[in-house]
PDB file of N, CA and C in Angstrom:
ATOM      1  N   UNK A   1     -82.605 -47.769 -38.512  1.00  0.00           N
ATOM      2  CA  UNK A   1     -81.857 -48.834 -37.880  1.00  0.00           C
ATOM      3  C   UNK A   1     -82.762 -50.057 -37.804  1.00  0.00           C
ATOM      4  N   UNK A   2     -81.899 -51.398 -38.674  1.00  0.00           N
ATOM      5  CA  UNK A   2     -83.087 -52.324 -37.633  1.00  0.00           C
ATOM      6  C   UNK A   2     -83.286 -52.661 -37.288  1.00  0.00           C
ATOM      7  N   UNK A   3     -84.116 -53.959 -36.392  1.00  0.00           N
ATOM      8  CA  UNK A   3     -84.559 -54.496 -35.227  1.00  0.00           C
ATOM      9  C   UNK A   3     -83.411 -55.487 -35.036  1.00  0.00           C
ATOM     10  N   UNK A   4     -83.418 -55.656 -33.942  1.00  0.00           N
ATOM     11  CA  UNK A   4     -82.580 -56.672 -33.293  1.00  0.00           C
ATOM     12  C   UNK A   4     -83.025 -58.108 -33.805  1.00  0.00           C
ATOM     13  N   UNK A   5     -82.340 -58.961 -33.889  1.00  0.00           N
ATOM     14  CA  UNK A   5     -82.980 -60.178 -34.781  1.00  0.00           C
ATOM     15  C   UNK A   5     -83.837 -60.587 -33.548  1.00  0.00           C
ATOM     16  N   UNK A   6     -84.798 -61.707 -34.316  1.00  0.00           N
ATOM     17  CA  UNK A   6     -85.592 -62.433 -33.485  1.00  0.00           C
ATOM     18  C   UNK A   6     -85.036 -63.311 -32.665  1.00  0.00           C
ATOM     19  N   UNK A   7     -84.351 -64.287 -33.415  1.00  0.00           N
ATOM     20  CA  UNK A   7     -83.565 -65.029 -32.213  1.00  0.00           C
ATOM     21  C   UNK A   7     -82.807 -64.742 -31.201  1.00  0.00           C
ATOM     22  N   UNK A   8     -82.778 -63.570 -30.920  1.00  0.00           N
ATOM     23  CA  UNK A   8     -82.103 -62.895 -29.806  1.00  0.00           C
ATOM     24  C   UNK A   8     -83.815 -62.923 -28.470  1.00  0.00           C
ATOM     25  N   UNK A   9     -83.995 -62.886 -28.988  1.00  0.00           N
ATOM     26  CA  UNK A   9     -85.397 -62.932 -28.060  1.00  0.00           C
ATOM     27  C   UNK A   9     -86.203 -64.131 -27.803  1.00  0.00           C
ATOM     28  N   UNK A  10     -85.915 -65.033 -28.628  1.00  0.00           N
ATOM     29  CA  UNK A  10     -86.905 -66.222 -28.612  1.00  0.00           C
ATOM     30  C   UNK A  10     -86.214 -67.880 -28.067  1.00  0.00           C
ATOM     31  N   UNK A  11     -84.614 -67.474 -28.103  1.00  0.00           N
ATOM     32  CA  UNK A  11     -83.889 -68.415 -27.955  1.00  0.00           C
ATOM     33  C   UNK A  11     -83.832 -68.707 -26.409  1.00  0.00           C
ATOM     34  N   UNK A  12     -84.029 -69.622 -25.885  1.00  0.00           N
ATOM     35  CA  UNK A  12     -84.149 -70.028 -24.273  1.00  0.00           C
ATOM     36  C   UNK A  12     -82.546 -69.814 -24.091  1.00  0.00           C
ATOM     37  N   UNK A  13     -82.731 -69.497 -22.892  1.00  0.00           N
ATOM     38  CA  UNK A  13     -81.463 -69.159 -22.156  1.00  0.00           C
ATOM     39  C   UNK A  13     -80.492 -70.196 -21.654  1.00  0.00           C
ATOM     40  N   UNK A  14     -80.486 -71.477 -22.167  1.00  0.00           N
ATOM     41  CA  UNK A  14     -80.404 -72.785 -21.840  1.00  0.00           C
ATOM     42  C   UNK A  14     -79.910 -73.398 -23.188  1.00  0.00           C
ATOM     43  N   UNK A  15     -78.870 -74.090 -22.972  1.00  0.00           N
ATOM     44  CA  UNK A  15     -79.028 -75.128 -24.515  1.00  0.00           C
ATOM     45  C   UNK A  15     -78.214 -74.575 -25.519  1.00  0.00           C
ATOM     46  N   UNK A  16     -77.979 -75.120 -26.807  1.00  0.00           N
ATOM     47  CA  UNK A  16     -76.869 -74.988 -27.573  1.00  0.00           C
ATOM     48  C   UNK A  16     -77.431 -73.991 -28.397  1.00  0.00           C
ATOM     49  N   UNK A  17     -76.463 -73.073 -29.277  1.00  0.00           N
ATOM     50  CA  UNK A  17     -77.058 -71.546 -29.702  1.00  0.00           C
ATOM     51  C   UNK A  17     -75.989 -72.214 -31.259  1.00  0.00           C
ATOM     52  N   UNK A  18     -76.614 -72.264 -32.245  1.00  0.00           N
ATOM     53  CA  UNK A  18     -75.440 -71.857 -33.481  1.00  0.00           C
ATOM     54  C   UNK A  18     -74.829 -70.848 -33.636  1.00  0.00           C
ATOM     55  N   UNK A  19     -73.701 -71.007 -34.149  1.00  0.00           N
ATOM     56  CA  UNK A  19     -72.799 -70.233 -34.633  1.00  0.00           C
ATOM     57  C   UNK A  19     -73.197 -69.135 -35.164  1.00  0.00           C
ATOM     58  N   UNK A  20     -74.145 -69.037 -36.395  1.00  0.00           N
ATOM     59  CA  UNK A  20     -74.497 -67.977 -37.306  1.00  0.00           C
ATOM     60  C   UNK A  20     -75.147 -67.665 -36.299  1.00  0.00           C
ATOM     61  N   UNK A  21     -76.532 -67.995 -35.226  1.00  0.00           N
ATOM     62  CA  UNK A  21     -77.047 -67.201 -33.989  1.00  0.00           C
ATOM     63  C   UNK A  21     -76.134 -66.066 -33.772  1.00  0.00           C
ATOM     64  N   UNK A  22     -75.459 -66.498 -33.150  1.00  0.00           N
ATOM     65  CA  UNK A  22     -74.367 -66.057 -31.966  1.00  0.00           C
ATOM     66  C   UNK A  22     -73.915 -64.867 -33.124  1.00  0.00           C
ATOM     67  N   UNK A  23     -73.121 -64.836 -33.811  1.00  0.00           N
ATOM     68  CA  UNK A  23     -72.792 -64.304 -34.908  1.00  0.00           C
ATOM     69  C   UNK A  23     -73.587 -62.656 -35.172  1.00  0.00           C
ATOM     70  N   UNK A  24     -75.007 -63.329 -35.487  1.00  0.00           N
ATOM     71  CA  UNK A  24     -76.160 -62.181 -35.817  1.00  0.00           C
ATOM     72  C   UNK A  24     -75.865 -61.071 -34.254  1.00  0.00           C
ATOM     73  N   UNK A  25     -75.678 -62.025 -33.227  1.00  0.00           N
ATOM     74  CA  UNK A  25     -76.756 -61.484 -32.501  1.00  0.00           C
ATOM     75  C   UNK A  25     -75.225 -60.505 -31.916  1.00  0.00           C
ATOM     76  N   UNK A  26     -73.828 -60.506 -31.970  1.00  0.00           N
ATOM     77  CA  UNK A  26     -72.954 -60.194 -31.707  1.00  0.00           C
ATOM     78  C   UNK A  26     -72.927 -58.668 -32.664  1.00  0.00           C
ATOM     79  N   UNK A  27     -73.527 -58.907 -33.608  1.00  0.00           N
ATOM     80  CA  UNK A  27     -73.155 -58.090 -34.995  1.00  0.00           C
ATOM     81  C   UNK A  27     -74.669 -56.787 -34.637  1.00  0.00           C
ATOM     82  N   UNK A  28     -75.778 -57.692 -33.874  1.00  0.00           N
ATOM     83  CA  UNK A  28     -76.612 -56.595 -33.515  1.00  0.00           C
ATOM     84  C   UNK A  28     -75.951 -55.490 -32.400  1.00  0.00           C
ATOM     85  N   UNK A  29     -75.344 -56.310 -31.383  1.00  0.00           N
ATOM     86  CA  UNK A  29     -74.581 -55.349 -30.407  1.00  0.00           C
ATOM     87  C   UNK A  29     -73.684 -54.437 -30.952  1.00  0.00           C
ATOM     88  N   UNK A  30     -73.101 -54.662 -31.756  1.00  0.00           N
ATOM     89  CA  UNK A  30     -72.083 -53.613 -32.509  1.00  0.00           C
ATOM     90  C   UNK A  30     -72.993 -52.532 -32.933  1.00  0.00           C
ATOM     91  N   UNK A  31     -73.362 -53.199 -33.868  1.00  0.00           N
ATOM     92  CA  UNK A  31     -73.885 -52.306 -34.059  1.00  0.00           C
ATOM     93  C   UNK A  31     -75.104 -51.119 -33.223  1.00  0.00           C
ATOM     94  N   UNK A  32     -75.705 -51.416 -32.458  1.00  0.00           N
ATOM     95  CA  UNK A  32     -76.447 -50.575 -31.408  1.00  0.00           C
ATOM     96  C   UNK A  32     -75.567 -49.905 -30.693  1.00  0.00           C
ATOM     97  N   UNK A  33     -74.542 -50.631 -30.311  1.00  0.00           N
ATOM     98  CA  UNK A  33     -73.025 -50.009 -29.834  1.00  0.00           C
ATOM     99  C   UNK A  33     -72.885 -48.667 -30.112  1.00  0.00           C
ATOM    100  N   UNK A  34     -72.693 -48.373 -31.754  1.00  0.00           N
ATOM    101  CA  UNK A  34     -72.375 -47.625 -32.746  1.00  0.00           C
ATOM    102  C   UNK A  34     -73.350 -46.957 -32.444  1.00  0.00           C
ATOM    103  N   UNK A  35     -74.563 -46.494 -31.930  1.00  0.00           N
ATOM    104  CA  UNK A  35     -75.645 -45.478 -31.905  1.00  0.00           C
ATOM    105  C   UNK A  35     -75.524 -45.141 -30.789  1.00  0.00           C
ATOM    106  N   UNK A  36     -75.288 -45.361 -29.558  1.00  0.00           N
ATOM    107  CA  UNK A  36     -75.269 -45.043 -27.741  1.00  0.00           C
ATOM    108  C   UNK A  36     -74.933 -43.671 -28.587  1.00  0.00           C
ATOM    109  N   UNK A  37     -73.784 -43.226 -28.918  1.00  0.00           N
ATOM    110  CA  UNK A  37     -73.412 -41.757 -28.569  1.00  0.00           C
ATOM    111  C   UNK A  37     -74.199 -41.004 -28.850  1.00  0.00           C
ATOM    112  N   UNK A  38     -74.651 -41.349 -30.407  1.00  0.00           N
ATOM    113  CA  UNK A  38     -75.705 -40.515 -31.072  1.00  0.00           C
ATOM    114  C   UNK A  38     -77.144 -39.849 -30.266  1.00  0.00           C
ATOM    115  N   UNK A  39     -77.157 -41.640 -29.828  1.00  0.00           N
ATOM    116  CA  UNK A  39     -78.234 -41.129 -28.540  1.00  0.00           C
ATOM    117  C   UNK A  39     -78.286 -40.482 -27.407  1.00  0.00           C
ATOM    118  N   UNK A  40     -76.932 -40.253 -26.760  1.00  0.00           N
ATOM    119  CA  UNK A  40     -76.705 -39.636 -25.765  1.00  0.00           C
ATOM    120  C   UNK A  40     -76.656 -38.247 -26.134  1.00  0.00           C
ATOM    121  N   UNK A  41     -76.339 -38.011 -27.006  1.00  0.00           N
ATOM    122  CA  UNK A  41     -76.096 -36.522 -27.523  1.00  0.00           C
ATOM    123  C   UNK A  41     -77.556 -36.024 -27.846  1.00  0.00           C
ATOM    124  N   UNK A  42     -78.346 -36.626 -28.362  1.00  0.00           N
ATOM    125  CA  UNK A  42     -79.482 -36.397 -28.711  1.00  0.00           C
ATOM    126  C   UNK A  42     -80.228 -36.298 -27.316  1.00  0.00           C
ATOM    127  N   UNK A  43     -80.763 -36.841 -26.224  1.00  0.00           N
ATOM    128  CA  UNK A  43     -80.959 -36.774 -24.994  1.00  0.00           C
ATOM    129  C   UNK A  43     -80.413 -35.834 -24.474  1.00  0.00           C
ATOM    130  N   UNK A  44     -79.087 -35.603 -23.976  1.00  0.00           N
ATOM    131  CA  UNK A  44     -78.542 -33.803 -23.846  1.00  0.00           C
ATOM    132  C   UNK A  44     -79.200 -32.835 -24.020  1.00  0.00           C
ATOM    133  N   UNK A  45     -79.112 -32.999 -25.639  1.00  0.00           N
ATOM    134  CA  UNK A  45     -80.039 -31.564 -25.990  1.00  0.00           C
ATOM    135  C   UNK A  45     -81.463 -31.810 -25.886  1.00  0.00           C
ATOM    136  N   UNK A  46     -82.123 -32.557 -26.142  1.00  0.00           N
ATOM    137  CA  UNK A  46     -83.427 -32.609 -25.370  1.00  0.00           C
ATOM    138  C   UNK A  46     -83.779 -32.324 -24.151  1.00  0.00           C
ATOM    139  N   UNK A  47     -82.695 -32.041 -23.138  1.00  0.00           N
ATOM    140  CA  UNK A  47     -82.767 -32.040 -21.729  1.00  0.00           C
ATOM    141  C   UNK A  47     -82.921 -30.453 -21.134  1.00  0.00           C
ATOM    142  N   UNK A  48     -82.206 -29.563 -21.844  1.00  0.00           N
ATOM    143  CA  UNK A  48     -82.350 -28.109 -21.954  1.00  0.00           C
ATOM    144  C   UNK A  48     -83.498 -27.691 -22.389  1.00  0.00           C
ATOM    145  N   UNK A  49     -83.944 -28.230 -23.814  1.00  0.00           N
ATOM    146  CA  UNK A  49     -85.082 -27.805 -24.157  1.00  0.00           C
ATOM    147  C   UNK A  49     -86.533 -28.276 -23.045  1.00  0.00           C
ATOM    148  N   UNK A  50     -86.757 -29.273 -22.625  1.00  0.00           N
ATOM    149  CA  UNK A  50     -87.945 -29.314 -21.900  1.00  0.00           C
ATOM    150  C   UNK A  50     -87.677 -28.602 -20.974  1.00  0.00           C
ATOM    151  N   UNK A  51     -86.783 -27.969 -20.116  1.00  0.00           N
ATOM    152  CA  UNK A  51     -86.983 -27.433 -18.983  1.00  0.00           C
ATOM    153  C   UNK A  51     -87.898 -26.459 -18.493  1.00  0.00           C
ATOM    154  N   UNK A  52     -87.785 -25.173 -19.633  1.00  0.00           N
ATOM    155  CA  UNK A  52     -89.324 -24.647 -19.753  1.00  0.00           C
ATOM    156  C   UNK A  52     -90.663 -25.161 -19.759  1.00  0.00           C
ATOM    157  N   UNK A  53     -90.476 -25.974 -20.573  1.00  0.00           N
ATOM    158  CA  UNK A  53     -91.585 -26.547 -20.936  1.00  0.00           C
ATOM    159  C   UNK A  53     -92.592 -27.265 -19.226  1.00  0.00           C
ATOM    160  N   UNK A  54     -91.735 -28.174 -18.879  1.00  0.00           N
ATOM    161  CA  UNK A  54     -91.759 -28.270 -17.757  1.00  0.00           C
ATOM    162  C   UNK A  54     -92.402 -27.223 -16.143  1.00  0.00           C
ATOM    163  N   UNK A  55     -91.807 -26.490 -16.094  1.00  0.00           N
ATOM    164  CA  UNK A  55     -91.512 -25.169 -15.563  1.00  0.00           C
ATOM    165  C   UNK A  55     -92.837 -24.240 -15.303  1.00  0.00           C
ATOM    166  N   UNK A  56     -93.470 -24.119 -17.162  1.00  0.00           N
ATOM    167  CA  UNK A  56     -94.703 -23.992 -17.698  1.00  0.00           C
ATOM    168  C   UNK A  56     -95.853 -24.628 -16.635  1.00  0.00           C
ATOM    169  N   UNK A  57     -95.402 -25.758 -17.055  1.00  0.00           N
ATOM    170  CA  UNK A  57     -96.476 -26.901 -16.735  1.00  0.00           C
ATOM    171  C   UNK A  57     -96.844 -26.848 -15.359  1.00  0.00           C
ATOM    172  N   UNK A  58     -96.041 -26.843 -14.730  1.00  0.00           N
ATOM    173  CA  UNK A  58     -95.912 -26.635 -13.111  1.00  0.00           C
ATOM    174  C   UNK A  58     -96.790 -25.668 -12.988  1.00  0.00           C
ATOM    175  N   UNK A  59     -96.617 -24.826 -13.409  1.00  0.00           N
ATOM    176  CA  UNK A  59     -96.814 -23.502 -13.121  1.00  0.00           C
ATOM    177  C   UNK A  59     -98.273 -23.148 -13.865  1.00  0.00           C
ATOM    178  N   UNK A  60     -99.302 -23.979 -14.731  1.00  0.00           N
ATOM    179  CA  UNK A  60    -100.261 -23.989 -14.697  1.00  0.00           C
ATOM    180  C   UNK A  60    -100.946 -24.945 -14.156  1.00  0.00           C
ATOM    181  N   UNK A  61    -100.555 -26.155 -13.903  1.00  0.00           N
ATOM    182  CA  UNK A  61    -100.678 -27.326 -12.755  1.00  0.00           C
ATOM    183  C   UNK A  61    -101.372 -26.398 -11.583  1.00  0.00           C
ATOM    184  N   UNK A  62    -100.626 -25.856 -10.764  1.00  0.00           N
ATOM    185  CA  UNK A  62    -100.314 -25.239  -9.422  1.00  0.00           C
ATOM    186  C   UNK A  62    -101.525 -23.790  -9.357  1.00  0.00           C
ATOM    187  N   UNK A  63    -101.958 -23.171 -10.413  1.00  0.00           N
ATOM    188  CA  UNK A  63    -102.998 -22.017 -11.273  1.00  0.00           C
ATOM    189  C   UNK A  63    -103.820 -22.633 -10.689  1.00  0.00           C
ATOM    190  N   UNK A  64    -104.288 -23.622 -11.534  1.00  0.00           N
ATOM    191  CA  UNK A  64    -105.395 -24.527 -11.547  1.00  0.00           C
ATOM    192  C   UNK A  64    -105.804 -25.070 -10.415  1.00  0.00           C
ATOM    193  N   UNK A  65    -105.068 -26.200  -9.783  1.00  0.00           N
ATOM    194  CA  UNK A  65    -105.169 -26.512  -8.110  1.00  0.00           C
ATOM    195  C   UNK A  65    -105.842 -25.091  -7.508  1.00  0.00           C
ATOM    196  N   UNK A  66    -105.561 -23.961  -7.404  1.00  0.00           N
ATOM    197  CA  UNK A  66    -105.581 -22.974  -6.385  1.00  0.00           C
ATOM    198  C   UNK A  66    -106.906 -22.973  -6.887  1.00  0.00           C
ATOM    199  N   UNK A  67    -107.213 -22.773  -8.280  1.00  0.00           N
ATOM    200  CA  UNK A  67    -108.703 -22.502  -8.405  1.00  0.00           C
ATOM    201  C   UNK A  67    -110.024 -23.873  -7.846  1.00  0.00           C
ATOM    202  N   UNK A  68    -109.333 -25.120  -7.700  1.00  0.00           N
ATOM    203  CA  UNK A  68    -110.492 -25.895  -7.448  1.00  0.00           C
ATOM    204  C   UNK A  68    -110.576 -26.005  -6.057  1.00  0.00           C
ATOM    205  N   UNK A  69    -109.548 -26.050  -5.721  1.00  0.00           N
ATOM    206  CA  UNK A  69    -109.223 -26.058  -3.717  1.00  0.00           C
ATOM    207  C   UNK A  69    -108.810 -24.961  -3.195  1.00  0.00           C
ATOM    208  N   UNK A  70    -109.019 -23.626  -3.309  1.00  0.00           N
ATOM    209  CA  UNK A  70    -108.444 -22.419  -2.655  1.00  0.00           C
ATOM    210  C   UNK A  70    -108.311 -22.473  -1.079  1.00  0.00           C
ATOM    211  N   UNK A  71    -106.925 -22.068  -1.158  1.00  0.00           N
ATOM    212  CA  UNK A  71    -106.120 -22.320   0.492  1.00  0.00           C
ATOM    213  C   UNK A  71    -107.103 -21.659   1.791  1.00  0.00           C
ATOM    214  N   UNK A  72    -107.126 -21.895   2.533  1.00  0.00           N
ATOM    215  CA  UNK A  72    -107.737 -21.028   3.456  1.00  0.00           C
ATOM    216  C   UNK A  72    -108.925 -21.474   4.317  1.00  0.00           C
TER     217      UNK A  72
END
């Protein structure tokens, strides 16, 4: 996918914008538009998978702590 044009970023927020601007920068939203789902779906399933992973982590996080500061 590619970048969002430049003049979408560089153009002051103030002041007269051309046509073809406006145009590009309308045609970038569509299109990024057109990817949200993809991305959302993709995030989903990424969301199941770390949970272990996660879980893991904690759970040698919490190992470790006990060994440098033991409770008591």
């Amino acid at each position: 996918m590619p970048p969002c044009s430049k003049e979408a970023s560089t153009t002051p927020a103030a002041g007269a914008v051309e046509a073809g601007t406006t145009a590009r920068w309308l045609d970038d939203a569509r299109r990024l538009d057109r990817h949200a789902p993809r991305v959302d779906r993709g995030l989903a399933h990424a969301r199941p998978a770390s949970t272990p992973l996660n879980s893991a982590l904690l759970t040698t996080v919490d190992r470790v702590l006990r060994q440098i500061a033991p409770a008591g």
